[in-house]
Protein backbone atom coordinates (compact mmCIF):
# COMPACT_ATOMS: atom_id res chain seq x y z
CA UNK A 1 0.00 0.00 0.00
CA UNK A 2 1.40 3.34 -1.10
CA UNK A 3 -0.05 6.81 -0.10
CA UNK A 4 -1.05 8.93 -2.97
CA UNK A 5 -1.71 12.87 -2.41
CA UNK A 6 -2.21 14.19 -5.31
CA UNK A 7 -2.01 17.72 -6.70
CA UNK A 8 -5.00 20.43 -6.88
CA UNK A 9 -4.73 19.89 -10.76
CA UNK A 10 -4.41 16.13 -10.76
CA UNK A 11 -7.59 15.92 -8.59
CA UNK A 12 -9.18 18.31 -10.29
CA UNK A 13 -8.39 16.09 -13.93
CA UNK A 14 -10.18 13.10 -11.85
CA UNK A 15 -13.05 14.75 -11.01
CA UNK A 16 -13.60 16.57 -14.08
CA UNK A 17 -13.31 12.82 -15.54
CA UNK A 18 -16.08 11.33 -13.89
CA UNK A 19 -18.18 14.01 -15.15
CA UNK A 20 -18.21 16.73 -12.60
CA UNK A 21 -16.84 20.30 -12.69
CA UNK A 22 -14.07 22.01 -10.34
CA UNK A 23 -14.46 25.77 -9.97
CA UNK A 24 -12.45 25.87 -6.89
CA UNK A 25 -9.79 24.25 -5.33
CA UNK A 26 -7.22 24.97 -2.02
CA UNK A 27 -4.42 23.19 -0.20
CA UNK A 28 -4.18 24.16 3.59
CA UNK A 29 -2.27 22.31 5.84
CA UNK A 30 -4.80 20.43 8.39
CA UNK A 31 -2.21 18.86 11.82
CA UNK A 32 -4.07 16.35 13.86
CA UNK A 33 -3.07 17.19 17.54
CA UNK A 34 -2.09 14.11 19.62
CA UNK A 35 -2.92 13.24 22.98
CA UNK A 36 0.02 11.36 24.00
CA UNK A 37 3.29 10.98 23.58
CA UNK A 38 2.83 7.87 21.55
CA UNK A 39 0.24 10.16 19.07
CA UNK A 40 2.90 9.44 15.95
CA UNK A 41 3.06 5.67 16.55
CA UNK A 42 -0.96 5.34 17.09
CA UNK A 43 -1.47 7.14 13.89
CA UNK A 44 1.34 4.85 12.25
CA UNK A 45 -0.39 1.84 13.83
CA UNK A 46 -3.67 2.97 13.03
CA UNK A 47 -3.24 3.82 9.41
CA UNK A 48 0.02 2.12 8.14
CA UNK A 49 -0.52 -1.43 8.87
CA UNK A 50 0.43 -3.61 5.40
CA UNK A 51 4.55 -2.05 5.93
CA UNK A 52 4.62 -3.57 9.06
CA UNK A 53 3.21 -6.93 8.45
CA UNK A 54 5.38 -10.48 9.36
CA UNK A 55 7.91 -7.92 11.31
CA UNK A 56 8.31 -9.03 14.99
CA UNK A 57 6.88 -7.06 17.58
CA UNK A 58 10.41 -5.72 18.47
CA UNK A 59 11.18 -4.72 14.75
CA UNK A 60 8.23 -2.40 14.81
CA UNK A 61 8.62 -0.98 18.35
CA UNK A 62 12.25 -0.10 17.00
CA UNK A 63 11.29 1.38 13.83
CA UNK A 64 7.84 3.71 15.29
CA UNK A 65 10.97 4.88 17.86
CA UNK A 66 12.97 5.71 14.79
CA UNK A 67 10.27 7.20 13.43
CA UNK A 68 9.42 9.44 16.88
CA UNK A 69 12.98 10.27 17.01
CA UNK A 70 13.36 11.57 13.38
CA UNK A 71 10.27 13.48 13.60
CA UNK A 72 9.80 15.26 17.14
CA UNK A 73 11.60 18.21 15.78
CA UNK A 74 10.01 18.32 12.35
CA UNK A 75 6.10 17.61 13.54
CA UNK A 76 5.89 17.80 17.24
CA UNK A 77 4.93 21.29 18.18
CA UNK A 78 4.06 23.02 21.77
């Protein structure tokens, strides 16, 4: 499974497409505040499963730490 965000005019080709019109489009960035400390792995857990599958328990504890680790500075915000 690959994540695919595509551009305001790529969308806009697809909708057009199936036969309806765009007159307006807008990218805004939309962060979803976490809870917990452990917000970035229960959103990795939650929504990034197939990566992850026939890894051991400890291979994915070690790589959503990676993960945390790479990104506090880069998404984590007070």
């Amino acid at each position: 499974m690959m994540f695919y965000f595509p551009s305001i005019g790529e969308y806009a080709n697809i909708i057009d497409a199936h036969g309806l019109k765009t007159d307006y489009a807008v990218l805004f960035d939309r962060p979803t505040p976490q809870k917990t400390a452990d917000g970035l792995i229960d959103w990795i857990r939650m929504f990034s499963k197939t990566p992850f599958e026939g890894l051991s328990e400890e291979m994915k504890e070690d790589i959503f730490n990676e993960c945390r680790a790479r990104l506090e500075g880069k998404l984590f915000h007070s």
